[in-house]
Protein backbone atom coordinates (compact mmCIF):
# COMPACT_ATOMS: atom_id res chain seq x y z
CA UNK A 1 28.75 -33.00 8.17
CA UNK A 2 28.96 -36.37 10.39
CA UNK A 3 32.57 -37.46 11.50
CA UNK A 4 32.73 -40.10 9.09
CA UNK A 5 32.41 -37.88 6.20
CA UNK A 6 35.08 -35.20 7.73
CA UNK A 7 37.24 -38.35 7.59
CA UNK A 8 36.20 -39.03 3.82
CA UNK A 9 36.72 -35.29 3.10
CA UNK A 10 40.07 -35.20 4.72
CA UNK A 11 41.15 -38.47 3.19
CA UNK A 12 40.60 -37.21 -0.83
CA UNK A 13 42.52 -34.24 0.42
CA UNK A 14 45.52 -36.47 1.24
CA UNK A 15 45.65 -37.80 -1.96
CA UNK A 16 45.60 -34.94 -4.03
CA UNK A 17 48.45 -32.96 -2.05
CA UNK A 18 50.15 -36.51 -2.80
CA UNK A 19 48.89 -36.70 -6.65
CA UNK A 20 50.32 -32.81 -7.58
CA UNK A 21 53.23 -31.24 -6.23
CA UNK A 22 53.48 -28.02 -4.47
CA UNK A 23 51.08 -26.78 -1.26
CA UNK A 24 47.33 -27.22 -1.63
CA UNK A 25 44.85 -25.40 0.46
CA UNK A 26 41.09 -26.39 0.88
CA UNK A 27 38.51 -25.33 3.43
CA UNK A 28 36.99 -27.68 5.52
CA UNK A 29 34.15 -27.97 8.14
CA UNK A 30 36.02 -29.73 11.09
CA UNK A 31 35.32 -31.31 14.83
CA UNK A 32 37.40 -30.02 17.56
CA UNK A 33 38.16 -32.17 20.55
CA UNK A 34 34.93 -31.15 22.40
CA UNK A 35 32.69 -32.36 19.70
CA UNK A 36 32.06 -28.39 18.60
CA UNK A 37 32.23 -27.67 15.17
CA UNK A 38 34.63 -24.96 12.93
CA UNK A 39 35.68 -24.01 9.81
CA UNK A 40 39.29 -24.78 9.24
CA UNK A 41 41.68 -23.77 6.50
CA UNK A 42 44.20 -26.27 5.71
CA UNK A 43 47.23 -25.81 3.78
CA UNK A 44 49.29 -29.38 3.09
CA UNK A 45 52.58 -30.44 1.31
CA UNK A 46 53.89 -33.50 0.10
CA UNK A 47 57.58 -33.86 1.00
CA UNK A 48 58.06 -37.62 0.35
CA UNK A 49 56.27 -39.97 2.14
CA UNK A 50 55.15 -37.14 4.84
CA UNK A 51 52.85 -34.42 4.74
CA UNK A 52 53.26 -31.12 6.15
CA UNK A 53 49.79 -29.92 7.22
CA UNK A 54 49.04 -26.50 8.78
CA UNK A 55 45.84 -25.67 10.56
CA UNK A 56 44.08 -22.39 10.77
CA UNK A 57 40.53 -21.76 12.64
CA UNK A 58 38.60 -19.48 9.80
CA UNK A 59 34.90 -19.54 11.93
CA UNK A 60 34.95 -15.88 12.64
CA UNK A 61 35.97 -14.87 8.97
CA UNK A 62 33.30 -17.08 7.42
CA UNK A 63 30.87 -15.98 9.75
CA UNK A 64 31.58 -12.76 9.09
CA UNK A 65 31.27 -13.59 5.18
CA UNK A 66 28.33 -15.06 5.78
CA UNK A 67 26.58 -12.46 7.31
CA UNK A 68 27.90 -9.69 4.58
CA UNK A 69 26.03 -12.09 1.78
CA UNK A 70 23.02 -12.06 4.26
CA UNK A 71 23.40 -8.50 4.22
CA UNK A 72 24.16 -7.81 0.63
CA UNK A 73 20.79 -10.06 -0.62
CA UNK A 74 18.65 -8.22 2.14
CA UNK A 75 19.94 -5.47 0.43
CA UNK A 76 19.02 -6.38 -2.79
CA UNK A 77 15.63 -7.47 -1.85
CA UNK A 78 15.18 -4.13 -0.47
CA UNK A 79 15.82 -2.81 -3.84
CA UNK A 80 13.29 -4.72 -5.79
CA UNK A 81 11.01 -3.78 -3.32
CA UNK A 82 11.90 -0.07 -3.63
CA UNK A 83 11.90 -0.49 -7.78
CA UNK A 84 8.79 -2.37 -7.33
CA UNK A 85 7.16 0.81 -5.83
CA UNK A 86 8.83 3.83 -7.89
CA UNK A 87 7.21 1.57 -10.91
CA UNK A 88 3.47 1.30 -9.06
CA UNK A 89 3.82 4.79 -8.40
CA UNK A 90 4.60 5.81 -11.69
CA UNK A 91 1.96 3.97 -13.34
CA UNK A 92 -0.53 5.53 -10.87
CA UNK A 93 0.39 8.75 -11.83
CA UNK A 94 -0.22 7.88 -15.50
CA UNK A 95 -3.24 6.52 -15.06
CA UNK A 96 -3.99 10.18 -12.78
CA UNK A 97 -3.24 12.62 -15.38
CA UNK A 98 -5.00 10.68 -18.15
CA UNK A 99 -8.29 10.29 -15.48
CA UNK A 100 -8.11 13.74 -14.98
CA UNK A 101 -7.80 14.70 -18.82
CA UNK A 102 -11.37 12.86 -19.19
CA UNK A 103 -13.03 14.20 -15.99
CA UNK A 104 -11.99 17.84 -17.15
CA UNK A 105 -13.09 16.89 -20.30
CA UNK A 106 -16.90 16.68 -20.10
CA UNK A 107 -17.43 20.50 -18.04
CA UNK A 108 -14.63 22.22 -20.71
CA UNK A 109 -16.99 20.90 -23.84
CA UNK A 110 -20.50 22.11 -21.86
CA UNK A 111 -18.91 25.59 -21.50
CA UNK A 112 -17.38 25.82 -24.69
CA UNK A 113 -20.41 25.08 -26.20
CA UNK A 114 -22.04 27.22 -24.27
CA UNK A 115 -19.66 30.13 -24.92
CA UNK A 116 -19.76 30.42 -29.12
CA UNK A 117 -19.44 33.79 -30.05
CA UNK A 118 -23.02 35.49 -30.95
CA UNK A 119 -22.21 34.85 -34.74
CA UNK A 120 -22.58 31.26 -34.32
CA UNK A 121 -25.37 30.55 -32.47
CA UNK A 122 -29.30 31.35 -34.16
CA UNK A 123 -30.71 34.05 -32.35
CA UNK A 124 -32.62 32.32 -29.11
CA UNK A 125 -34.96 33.62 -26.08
CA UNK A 126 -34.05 35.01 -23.55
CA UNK A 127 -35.11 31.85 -21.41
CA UNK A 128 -32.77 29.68 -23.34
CA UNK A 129 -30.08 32.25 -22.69
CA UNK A 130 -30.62 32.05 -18.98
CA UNK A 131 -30.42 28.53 -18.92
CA UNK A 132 -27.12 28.41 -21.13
CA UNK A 133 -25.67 30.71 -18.34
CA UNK A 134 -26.84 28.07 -15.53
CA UNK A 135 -24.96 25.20 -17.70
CA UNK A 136 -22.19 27.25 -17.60
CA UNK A 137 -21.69 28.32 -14.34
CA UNK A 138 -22.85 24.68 -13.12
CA UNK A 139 -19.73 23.43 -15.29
CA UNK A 140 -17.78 26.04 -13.53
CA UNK A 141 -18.72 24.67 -10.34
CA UNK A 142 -17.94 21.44 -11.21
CA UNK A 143 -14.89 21.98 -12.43
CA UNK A 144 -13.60 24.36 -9.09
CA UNK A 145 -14.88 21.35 -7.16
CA UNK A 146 -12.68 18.55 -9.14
CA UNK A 147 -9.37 21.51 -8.83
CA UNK A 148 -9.83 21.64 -4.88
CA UNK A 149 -10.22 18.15 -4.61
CA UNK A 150 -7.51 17.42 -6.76
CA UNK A 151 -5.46 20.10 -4.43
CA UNK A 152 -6.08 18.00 -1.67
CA UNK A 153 -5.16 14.76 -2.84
CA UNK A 154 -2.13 16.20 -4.43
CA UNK A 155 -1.11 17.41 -0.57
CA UNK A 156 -2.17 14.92 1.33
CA UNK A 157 -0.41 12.30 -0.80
CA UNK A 158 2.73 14.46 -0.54
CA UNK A 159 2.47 15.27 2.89
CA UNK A 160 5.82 14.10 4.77
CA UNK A 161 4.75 11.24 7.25
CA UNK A 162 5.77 11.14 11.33
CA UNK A 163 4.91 7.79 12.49
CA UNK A 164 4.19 7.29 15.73
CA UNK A 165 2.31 5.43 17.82
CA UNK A 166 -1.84 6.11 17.24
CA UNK A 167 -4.77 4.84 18.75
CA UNK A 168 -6.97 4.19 16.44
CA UNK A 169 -9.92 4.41 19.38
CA UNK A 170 -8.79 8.35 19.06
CA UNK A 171 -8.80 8.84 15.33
CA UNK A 172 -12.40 7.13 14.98
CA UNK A 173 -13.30 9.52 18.16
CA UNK A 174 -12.27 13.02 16.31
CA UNK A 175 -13.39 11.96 12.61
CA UNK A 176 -17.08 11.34 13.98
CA UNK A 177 -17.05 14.59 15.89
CA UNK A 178 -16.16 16.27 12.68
CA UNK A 179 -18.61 14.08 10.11
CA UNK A 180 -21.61 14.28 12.31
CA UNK A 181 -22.95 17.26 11.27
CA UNK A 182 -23.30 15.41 8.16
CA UNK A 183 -25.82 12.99 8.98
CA UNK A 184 -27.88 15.57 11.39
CA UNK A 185 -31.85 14.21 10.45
CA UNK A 186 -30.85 11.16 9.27
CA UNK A 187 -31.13 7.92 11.20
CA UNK A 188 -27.54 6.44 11.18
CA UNK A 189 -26.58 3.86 13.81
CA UNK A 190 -22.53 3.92 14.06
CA UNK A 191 -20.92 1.10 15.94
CA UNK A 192 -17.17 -0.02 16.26
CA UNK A 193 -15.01 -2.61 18.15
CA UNK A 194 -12.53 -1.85 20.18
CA UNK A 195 -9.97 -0.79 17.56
CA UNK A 196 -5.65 -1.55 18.33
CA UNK A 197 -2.87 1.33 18.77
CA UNK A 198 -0.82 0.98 15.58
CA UNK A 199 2.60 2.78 14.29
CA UNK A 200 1.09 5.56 11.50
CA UNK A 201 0.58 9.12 11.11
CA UNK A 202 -2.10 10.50 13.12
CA UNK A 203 -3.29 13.04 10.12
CA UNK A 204 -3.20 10.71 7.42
CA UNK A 205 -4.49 7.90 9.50
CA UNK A 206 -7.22 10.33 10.22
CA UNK A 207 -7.61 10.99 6.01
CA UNK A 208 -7.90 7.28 5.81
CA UNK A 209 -10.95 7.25 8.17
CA UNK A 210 -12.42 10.81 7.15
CA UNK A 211 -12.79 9.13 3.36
CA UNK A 212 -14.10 6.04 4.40
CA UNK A 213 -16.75 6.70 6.85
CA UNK A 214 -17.92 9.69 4.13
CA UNK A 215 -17.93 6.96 1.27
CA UNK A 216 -20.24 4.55 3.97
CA UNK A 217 -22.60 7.84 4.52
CA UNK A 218 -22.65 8.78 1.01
CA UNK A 219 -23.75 4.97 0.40
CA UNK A 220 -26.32 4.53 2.84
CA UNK A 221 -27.85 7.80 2.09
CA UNK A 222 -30.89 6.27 0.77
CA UNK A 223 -31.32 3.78 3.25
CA UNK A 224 -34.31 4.04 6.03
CA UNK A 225 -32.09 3.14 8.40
CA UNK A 226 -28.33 3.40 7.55
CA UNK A 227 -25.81 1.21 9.58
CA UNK A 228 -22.16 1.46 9.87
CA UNK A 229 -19.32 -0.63 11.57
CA UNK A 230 -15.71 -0.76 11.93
CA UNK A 231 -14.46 -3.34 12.64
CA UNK A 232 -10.81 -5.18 12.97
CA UNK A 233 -9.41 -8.52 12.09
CA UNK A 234 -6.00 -10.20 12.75
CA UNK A 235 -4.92 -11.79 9.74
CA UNK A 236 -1.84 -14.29 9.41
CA UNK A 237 0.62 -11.25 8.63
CA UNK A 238 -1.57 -8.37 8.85
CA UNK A 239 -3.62 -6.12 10.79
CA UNK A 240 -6.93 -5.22 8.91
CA UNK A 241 -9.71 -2.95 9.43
CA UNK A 242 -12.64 -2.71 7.68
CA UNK A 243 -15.76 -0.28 7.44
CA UNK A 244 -18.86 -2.29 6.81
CA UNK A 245 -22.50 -0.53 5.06
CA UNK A 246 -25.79 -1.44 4.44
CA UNK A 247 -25.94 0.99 1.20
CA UNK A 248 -26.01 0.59 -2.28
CA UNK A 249 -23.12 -1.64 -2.70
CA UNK A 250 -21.53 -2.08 -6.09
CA UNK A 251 -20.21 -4.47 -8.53
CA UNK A 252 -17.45 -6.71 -8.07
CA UNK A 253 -16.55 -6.82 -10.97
CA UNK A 254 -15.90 -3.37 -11.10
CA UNK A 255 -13.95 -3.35 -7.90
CA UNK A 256 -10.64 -2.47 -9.02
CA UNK A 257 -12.14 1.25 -9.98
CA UNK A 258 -13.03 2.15 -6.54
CA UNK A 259 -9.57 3.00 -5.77
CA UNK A 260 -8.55 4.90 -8.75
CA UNK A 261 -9.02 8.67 -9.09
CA UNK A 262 -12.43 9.50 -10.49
CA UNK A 263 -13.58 5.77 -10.33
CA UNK A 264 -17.35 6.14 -10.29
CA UNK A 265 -18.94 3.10 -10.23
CA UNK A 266 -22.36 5.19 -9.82
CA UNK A 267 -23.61 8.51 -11.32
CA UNK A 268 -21.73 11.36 -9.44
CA UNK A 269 -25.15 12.80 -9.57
CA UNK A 270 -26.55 10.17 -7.37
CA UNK A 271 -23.40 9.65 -5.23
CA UNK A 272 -21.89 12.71 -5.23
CA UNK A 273 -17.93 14.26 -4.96
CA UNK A 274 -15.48 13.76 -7.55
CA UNK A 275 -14.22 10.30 -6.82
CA UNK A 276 -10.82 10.79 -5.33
CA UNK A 277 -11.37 9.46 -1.34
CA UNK A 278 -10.95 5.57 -2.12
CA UNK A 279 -7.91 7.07 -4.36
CA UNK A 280 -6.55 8.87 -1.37
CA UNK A 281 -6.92 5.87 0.76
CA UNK A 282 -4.96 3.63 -1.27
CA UNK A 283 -2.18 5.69 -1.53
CA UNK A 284 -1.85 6.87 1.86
CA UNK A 285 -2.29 3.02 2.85
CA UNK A 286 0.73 2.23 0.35
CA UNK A 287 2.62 4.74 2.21
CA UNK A 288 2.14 2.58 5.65
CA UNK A 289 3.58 -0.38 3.69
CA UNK A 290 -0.39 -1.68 3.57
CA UNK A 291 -3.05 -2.44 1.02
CA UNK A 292 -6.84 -1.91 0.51
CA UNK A 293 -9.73 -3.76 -1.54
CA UNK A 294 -12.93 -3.91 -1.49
CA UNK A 295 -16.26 -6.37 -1.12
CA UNK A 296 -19.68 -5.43 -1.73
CA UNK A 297 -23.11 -6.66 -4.01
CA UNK A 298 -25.61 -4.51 -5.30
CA UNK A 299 -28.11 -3.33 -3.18
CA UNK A 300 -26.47 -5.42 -0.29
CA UNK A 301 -24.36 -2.76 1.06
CA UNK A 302 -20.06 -2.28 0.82
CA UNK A 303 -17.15 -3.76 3.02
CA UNK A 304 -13.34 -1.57 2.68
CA UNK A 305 -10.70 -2.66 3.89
CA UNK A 306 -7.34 -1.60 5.03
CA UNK A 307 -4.85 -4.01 6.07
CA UNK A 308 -2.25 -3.02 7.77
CA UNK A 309 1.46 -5.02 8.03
CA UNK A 310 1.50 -6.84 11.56
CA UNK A 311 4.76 -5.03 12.38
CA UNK A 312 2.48 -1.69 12.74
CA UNK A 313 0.21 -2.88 15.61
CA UNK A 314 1.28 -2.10 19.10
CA UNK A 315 1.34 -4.88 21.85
């Protein structure tokens, strides 16, 4: 407020403790001799023609009130967040138990069919009976590989994070000593830049990678030559990494079911596992406060990516 106006302020003050009778008390943004600014709260009577007026400096206890509202919406943004989350979560976990009702679905039918009691199948060779059994134990299979799976993902999401800081240089190092036996015969050409120290958990950090380089080798598996990168990127307000393929791609328009449990975009037959990594990814990268998505084209290989809030990197 410019002097002039603190005179026009003060001046309709004046004529209202005139105009009424008894004290009146307003708050005021004032100059003090130095040219400095404060809060003042002024009490004036009338008493006649003169005006009693008493002045109190109020800075510190507006400031003060000030910063309590500051505090009180941070708080309250903090909240929304928070409900914000609870409500993702719980519509993740919806959409988990009613994916894993369907995926359980197909095996349980193939051995219950399987299974009929004598009395309602037709007498049939023995050959036919053998290969019933197969279906049945394959279903079996299947289904003990979908309950460990879903054991993982069910502990790893749960697992209690220690952040600290991690270089991510490290975490690449130890996931490719443990994945290459994978791609032993294969011609696979790995390359990565130099990747940042970040504020994370070292083991799920090390999930994170473990699911995505697997996903890239399970993509190029077809491919003469398969090449991998990983790769970094400063965006405006984030730090994102990315694993880049030369595999089988997918859809885009399907993108959105990468990252939910049992999201097959291709056979499982052809791709193989039971479609939880990209699931596992996205909700340890939630749990860093970051975010994933996907780019790819058919036949034109697969970017992921994992961005990471700027206030995780390390300078």
């Amino acid at each position: 407020m410019t002097p002039s106006a603190h005179a026009s302020t003060l001046t309709l003050f004046l004529r209202q403790v005139f105009g009424q009778p008894g004290p009146v008390r307003v708050e005021l943004p004032l100059l003090r001799q130095g040219g400095s600014p404060f809060h003042a709260q002024i009490e004036a009577e009338a008493e006649g023609d003169v005006c009693r007026l008493t002045f109190m400096d109020i800075s510190a206890g507006r400031a003060a009130r000030e910063e309590l509202l500051r505090v009180q919406h941070a708080l309250e943004s903090q909240v929304e967040r928070h409900a914000a989350q609870v409500q993702e979560v719980t519509q993740e976990l919806e959409s988990f138990v009613t994916a894993v009702m369907q995926e359980m679905d197909g095996p349980l039918r193939r051995i219950r069919a399987c299974a009929e009691p004598p009395h309602r199948q037709p007498e049939v060779p023995a050959g036919e009976q053998a290969l019933a059994t197969g279906r049945i134990l394959d279903a079996v299979d299947r289904l003990e590989a979908h309950m460990r799976a879903l054991s993982f993902f069910s502990s790893a999401s749960r697992q209690r994070l220690k952040f600290v800081s991690v270089d991510l240089n490290r975490v690449l190092a130890a996931v490719v000593r443990k994945l290459s036996p994978e791609w032993a015969g294969r011609d696979v050409h790995l390359t990565h830049d130099p990747l940042p120290v970040v504020r994370g958990d070292v083991g799920a950090l090390q999930t994170v990678f473990t699911q995505l380089l697997t996903n890239a080798l399970k993509a190029t598996r077809g491919a003469a030559s398969a090449r991998i990168h990983v790769g970094v990127r400063e965006l405006e307000r984030e730090l994102a990494l990315f694993v880049e393929d030369n595999g089988i791609g997918f859809n885009m328009r399907y993108r959105e079911r990468l990252f939910t449990p049992f999201g097959h975009l291709h056979r499982e037959e052809d791709f193989g596992g039971p479609g939880l990594g990209l699931a596992l990814v996205r909700r340890l990268a939630l749990r860093h406060g970051g975010r994933v998505w996907a780019e790819g084209r058919p036949g034109q290989g697969a970017t992921f990516w994992l961005a990471l809030p700027r206030s995780a990197a390390e300078t």
